[in-house]
Structures are given as C-alpha cells and as structure tokens.
PDB file of N, CA and C in Angstrom:
ATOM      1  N   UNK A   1      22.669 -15.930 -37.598  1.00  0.00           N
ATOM      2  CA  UNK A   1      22.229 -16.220 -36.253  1.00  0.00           C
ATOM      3  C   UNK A   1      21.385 -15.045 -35.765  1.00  0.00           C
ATOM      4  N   UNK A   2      19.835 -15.221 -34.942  1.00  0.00           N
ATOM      5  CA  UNK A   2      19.335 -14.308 -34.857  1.00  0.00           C
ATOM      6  C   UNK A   2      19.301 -14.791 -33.340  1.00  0.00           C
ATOM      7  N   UNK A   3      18.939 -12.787 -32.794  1.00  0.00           N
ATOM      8  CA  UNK A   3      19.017 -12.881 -31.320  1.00  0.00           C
ATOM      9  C   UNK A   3      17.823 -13.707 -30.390  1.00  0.00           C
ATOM     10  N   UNK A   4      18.140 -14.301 -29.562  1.00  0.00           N
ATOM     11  CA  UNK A   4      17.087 -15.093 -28.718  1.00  0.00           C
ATOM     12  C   UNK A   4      16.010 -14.068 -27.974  1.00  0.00           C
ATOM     13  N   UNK A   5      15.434 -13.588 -28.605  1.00  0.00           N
ATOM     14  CA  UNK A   5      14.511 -12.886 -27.508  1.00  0.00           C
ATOM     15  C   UNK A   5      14.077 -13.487 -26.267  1.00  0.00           C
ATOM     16  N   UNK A   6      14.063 -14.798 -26.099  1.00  0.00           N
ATOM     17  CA  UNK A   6      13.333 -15.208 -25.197  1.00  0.00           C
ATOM     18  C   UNK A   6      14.135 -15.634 -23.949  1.00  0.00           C
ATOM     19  N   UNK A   7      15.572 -15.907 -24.379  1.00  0.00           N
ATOM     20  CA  UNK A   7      16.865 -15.533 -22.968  1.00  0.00           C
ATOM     21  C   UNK A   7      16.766 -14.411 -22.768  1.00  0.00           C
ATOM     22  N   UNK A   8      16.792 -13.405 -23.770  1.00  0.00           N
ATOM     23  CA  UNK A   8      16.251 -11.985 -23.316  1.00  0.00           C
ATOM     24  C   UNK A   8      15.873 -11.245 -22.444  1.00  0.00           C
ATOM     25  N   UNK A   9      14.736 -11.686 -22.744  1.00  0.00           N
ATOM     26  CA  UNK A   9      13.470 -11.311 -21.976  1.00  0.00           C
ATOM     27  C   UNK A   9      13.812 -12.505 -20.168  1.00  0.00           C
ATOM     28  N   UNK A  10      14.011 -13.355 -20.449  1.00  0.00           N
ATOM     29  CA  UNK A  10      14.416 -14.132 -18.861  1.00  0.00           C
ATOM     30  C   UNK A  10      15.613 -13.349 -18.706  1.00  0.00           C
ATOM     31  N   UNK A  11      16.833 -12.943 -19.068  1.00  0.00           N
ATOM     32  CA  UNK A  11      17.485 -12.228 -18.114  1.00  0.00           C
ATOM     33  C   UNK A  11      17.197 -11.028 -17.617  1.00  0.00           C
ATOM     34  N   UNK A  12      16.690 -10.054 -18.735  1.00  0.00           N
ATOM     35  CA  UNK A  12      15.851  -8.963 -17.783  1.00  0.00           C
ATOM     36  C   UNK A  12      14.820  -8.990 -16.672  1.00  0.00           C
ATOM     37  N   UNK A  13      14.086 -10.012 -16.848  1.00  0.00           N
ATOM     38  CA  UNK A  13      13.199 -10.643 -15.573  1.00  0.00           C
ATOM     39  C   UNK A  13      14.292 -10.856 -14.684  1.00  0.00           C
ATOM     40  N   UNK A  14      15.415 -11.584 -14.552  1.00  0.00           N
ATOM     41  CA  UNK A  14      16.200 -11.738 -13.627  1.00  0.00           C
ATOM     42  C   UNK A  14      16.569 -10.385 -12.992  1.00  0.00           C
ATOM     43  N   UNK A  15      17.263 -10.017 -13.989  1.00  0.00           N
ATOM     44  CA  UNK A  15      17.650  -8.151 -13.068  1.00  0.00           C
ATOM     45  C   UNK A  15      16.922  -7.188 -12.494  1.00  0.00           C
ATOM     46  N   UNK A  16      15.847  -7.437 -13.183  1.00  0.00           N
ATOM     47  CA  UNK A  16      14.168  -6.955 -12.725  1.00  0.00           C
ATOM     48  C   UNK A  16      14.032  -7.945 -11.112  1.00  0.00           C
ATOM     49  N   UNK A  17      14.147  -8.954 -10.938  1.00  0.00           N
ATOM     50  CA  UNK A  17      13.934  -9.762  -9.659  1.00  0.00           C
ATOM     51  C   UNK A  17      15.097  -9.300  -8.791  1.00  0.00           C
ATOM     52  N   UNK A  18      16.231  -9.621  -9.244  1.00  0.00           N
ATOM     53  CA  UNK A  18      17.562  -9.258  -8.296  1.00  0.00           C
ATOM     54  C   UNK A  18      16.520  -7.271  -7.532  1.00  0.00           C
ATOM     55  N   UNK A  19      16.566  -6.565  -8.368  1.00  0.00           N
ATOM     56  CA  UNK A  19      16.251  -5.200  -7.755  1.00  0.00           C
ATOM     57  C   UNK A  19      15.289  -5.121  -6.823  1.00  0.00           C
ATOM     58  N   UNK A  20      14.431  -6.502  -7.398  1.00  0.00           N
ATOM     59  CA  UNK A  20      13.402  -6.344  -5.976  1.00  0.00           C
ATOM     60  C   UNK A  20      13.443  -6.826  -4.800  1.00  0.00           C
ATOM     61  N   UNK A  21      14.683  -7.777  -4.558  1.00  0.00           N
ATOM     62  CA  UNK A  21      15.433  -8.348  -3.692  1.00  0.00           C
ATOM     63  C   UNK A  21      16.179  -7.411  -2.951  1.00  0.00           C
ATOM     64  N   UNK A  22      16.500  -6.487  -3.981  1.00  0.00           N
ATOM     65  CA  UNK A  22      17.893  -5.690  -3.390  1.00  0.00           C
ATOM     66  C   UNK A  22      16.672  -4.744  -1.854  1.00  0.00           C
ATOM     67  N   UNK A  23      15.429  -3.944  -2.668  1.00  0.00           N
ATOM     68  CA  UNK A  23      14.487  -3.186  -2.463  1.00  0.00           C
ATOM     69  C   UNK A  23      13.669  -4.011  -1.020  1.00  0.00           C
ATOM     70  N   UNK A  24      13.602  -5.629  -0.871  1.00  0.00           N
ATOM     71  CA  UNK A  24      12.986  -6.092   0.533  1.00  0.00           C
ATOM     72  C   UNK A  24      13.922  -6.048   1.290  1.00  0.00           C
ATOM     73  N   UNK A  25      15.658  -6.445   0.772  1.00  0.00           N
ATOM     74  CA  UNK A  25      16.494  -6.271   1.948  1.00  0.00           C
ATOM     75  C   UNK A  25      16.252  -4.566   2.419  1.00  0.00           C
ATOM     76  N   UNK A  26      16.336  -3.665   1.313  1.00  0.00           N
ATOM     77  CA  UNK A  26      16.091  -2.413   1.886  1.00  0.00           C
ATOM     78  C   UNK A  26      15.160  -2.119   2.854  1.00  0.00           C
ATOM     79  N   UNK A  27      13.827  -2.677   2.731  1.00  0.00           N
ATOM     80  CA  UNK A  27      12.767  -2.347   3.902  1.00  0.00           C
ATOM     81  C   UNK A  27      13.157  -3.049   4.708  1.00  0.00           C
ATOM     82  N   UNK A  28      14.234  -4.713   4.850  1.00  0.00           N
ATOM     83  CA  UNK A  28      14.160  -5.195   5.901  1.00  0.00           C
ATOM     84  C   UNK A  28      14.963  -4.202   7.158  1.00  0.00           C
ATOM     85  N   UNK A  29      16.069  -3.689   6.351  1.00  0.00           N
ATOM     86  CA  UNK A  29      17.281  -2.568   6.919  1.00  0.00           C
ATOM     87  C   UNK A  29      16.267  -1.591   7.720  1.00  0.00           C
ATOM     88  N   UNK A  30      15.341  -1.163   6.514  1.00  0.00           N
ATOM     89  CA  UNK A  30      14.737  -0.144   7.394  1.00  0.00           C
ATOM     90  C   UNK A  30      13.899  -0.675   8.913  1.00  0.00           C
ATOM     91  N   UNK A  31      13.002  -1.757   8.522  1.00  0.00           N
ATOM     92  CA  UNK A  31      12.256  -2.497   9.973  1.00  0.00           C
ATOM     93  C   UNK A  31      13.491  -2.628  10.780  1.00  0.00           C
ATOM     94  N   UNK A  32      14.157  -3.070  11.044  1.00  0.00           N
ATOM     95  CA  UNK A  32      15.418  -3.666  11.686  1.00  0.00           C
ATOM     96  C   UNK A  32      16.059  -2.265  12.274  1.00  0.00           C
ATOM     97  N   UNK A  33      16.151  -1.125  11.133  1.00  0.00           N
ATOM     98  CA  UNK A  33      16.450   0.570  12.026  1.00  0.00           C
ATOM     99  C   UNK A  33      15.706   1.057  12.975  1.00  0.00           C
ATOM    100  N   UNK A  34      14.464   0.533  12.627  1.00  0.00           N
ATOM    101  CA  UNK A  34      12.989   1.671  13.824  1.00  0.00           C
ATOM    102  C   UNK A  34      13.166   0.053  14.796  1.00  0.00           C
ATOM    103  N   UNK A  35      12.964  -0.944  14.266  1.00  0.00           N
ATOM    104  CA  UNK A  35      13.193  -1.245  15.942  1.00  0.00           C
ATOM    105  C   UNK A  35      13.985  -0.906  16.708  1.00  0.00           C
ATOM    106  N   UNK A  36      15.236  -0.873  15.566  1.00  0.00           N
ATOM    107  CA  UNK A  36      16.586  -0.990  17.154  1.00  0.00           C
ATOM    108  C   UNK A  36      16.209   0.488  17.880  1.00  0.00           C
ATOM    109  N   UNK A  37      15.851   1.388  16.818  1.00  0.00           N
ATOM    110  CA  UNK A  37      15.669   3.085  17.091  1.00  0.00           C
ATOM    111  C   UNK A  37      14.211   2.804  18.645  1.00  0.00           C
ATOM    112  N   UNK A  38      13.739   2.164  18.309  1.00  0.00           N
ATOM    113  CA  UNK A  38      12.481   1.724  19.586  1.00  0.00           C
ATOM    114  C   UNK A  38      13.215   1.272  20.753  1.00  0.00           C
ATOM    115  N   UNK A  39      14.290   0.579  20.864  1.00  0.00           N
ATOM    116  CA  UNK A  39      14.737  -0.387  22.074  1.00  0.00           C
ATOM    117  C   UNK A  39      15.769   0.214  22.292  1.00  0.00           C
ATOM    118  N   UNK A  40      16.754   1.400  21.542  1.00  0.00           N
ATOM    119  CA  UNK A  40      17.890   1.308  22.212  1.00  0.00           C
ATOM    120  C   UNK A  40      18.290   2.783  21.891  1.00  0.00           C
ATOM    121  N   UNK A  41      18.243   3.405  23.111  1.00  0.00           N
ATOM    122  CA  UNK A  41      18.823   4.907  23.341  1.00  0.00           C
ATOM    123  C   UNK A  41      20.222   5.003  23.257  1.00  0.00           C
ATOM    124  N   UNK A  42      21.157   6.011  23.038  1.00  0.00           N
ATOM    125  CA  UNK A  42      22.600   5.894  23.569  1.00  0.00           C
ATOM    126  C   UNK A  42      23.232   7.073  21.979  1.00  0.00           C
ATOM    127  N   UNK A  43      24.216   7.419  22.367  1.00  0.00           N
ATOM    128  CA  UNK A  43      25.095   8.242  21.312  1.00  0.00           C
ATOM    129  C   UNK A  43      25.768   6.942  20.297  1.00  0.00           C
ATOM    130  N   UNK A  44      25.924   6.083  20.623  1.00  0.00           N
ATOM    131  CA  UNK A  44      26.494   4.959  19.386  1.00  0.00           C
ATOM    132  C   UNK A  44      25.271   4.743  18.449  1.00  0.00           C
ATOM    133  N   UNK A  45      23.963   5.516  18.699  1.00  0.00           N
ATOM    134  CA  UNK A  45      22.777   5.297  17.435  1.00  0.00           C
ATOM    135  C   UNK A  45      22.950   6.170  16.125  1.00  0.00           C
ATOM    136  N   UNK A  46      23.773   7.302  16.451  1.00  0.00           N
ATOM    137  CA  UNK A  46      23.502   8.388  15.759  1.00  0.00           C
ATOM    138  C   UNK A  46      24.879   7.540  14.489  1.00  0.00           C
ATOM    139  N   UNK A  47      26.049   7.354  14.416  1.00  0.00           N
ATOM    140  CA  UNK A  47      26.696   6.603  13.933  1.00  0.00           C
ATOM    141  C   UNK A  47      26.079   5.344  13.248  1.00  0.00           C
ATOM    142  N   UNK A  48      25.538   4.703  14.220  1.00  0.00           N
ATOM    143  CA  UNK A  48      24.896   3.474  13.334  1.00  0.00           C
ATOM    144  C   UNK A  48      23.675   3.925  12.449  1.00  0.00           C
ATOM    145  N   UNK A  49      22.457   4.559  12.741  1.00  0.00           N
ATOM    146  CA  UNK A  49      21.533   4.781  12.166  1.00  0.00           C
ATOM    147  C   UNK A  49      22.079   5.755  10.714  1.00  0.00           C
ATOM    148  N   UNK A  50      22.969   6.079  10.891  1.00  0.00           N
ATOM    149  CA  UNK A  50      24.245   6.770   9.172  1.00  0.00           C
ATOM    150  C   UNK A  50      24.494   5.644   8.894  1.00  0.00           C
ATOM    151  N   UNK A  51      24.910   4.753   8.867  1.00  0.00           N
ATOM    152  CA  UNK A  51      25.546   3.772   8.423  1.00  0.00           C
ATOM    153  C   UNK A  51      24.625   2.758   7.693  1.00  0.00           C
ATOM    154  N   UNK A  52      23.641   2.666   8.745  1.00  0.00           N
ATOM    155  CA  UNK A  52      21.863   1.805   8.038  1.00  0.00           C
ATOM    156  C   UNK A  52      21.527   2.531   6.880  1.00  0.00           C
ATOM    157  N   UNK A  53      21.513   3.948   6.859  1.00  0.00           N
ATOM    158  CA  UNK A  53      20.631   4.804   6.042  1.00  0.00           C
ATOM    159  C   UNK A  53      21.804   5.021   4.695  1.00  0.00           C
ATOM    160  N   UNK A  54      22.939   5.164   4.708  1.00  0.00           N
ATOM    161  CA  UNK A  54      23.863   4.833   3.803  1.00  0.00           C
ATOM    162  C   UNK A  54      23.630   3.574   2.863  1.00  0.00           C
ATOM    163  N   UNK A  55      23.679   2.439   3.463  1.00  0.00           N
ATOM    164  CA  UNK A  55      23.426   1.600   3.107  1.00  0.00           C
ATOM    165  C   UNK A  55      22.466   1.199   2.543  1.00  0.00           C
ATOM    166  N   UNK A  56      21.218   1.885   3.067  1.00  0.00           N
ATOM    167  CA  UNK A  56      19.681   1.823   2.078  1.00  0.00           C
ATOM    168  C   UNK A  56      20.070   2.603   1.027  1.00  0.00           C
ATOM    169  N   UNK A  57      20.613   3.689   0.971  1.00  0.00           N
ATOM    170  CA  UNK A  57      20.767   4.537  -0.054  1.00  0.00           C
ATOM    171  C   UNK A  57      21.739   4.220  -1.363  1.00  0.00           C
ATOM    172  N   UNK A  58      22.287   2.960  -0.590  1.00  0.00           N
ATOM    173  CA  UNK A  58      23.379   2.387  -2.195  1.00  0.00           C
ATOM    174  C   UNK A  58      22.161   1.020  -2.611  1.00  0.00           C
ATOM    175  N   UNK A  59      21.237   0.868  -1.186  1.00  0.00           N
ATOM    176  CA  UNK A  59      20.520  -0.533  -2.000  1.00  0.00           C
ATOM    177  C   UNK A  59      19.416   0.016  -3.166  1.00  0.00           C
ATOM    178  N   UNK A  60      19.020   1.399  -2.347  1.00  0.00           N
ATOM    179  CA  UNK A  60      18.320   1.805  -4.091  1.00  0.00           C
ATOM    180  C   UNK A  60      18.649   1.970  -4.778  1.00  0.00           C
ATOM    181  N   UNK A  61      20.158   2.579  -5.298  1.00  0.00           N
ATOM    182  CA  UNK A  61      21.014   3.177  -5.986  1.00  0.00           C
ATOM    183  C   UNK A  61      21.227   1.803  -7.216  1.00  0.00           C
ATOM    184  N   UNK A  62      21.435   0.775  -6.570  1.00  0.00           N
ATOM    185  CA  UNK A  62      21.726  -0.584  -6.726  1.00  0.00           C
ATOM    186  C   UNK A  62      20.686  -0.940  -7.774  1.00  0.00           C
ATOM    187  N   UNK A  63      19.653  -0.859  -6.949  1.00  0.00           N
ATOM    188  CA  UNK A  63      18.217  -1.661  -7.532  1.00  0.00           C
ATOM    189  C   UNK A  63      17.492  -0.997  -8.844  1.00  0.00           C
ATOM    190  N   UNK A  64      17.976   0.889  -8.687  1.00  0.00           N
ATOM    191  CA  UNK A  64      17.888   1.269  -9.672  1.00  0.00           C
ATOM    192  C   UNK A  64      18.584   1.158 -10.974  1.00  0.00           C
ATOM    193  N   UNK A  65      20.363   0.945 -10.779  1.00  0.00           N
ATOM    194  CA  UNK A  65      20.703   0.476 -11.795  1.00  0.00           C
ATOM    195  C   UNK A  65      20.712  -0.604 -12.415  1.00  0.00           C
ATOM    196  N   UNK A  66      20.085  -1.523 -11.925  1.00  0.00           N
ATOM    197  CA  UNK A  66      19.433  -3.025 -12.586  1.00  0.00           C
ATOM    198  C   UNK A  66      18.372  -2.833 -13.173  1.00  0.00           C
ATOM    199  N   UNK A  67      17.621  -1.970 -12.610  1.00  0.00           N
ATOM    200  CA  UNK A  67      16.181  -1.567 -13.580  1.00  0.00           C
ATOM    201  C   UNK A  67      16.611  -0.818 -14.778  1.00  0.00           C
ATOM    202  N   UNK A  68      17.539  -0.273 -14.633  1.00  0.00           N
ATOM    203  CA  UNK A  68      17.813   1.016 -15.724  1.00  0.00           C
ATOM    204  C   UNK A  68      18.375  -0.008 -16.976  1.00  0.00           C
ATOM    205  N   UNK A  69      19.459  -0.708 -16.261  1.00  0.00           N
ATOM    206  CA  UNK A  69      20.038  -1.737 -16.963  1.00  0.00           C
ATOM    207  C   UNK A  69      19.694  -3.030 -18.058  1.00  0.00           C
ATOM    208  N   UNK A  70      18.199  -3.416 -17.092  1.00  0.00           N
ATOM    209  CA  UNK A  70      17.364  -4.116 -17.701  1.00  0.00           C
ATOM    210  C   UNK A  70      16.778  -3.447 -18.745  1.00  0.00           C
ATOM    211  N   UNK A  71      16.018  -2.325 -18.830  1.00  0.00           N
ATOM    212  CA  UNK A  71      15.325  -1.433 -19.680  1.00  0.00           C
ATOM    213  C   UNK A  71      16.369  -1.593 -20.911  1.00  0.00           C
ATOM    214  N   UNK A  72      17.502  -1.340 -20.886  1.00  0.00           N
ATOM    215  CA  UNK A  72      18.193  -0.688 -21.894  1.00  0.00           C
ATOM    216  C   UNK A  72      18.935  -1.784 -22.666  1.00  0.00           C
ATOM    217  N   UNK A  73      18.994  -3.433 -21.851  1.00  0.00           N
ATOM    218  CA  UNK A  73      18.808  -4.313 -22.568  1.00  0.00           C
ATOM    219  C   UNK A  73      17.883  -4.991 -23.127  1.00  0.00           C
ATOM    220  N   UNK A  74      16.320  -4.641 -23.099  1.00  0.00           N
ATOM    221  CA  UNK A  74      15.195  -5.043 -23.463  1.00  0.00           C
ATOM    222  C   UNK A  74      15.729  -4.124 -24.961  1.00  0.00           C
ATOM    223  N   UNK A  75      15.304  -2.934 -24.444  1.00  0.00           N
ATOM    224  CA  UNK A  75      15.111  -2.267 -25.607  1.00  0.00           C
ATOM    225  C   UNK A  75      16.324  -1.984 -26.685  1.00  0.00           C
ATOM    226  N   UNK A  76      17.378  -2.507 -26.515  1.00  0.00           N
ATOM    227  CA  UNK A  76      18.845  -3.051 -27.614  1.00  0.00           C
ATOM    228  C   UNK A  76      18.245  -3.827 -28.469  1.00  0.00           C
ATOM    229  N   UNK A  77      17.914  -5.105 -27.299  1.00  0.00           N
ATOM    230  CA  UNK A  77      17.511  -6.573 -28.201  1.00  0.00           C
ATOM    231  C   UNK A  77      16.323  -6.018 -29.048  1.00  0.00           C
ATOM    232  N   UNK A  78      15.351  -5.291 -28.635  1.00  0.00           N
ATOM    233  CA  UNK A  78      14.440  -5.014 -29.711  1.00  0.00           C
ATOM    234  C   UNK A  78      14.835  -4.518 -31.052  1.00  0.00           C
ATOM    235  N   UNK A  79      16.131  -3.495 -30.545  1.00  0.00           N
ATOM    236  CA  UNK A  79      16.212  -2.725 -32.059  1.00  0.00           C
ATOM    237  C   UNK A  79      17.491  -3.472 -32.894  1.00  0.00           C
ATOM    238  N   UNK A  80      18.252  -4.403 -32.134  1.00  0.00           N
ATOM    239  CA  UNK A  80      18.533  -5.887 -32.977  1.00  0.00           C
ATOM    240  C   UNK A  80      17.972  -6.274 -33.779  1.00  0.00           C
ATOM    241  N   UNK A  81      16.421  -7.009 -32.462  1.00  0.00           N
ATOM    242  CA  UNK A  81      15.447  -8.314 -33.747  1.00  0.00           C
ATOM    243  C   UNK A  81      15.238  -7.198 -34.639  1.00  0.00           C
ATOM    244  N   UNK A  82      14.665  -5.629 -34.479  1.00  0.00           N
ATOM    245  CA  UNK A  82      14.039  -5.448 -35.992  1.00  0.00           C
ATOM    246  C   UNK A  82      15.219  -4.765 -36.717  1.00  0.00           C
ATOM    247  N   UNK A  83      16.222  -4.873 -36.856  1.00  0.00           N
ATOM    248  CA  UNK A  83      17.351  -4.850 -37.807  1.00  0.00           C
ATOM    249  C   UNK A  83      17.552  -6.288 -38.328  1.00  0.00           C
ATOM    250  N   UNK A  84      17.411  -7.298 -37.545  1.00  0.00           N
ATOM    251  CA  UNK A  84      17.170  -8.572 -38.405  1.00  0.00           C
ATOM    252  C   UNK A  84      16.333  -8.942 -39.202  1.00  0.00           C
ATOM    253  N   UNK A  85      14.718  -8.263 -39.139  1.00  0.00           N
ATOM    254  CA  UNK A  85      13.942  -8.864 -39.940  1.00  0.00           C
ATOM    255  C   UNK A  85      13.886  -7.759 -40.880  1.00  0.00           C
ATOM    256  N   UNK A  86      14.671  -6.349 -40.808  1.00  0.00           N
ATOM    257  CA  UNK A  86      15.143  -5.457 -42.040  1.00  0.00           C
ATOM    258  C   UNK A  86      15.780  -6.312 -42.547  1.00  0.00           C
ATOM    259  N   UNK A  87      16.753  -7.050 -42.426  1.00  0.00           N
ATOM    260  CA  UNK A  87      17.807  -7.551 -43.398  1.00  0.00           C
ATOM    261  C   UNK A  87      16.827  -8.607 -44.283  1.00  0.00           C
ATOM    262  N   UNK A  88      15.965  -9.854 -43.603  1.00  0.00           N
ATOM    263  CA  UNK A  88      15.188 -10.535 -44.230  1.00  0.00           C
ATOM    264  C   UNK A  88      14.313 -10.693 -45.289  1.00  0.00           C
TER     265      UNK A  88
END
C-alpha cells in the first residue's frame, strides 16, 4: 500500500486554511479592540484590552502551529513516497 499524496496534500491545505481563519479572527479581535479602544474610556479597558491581546497572542501561537504542523506533514509524506519508490 502506497501513501496517498493527494489526501496529503488536501489535508495540509486544510491546516494551511484553518491558520488563516484562526489569523482573520485575529485581525477581527484586533478591529473590534481599536474600536471599542475609540468609543469607550474607563479603568475596566485596561483588563479587557489584556485579555483581547492574550487572546490574539494564542490565535497566532495557534495558527503557527498548524503551519508548522502542516510543513512537517508535507514533508514526512515526501520522505515516505521516496522510500517507496526506493523499495520499487
């Protein structure tokens, strides 16, 4: 049985997509911070605006380990197929 490159390659596109999902919710967090930071003065910002910026900081964290993740299953399956067509 030889490996499917071509589910492969579509699930890394998937994890590759999920990160860039993760990365628009991140800018949405951020648009959604400078407005509220535009409309609303008060000591309960300084708490929330940590909490927004936390949260961006695990969505890159996130998005990066799906990229990293993806990479390192692309490049497995590669050194699979050509251990398969060594054996051939």
């Amino acid at each position: 049985m030889s490996i499917n490159m071509a589910l492969i390659n579509s699930q890394v596109r998937q994890l590759r997509e999920q990160a860039s999902l993760l990365r628009e919710v991140q800018a949405s967090l951020l648009s959604y911070q400078c407005n509220l930071n535009s409309h609303w003065r008060g000591v309960e910002m300084v708490p929330t605006n940590q909490a927004l910026e936390n949260h961006m900081r695990r969505l890159e964290a996130l998005a990066n380990d799906l990229e990293s993740i993806s990479s390192d299953v692309r490049r497995e399956a590669e050194a699979i197929r050509r251990e398969e067509e060594e054996v051939i």
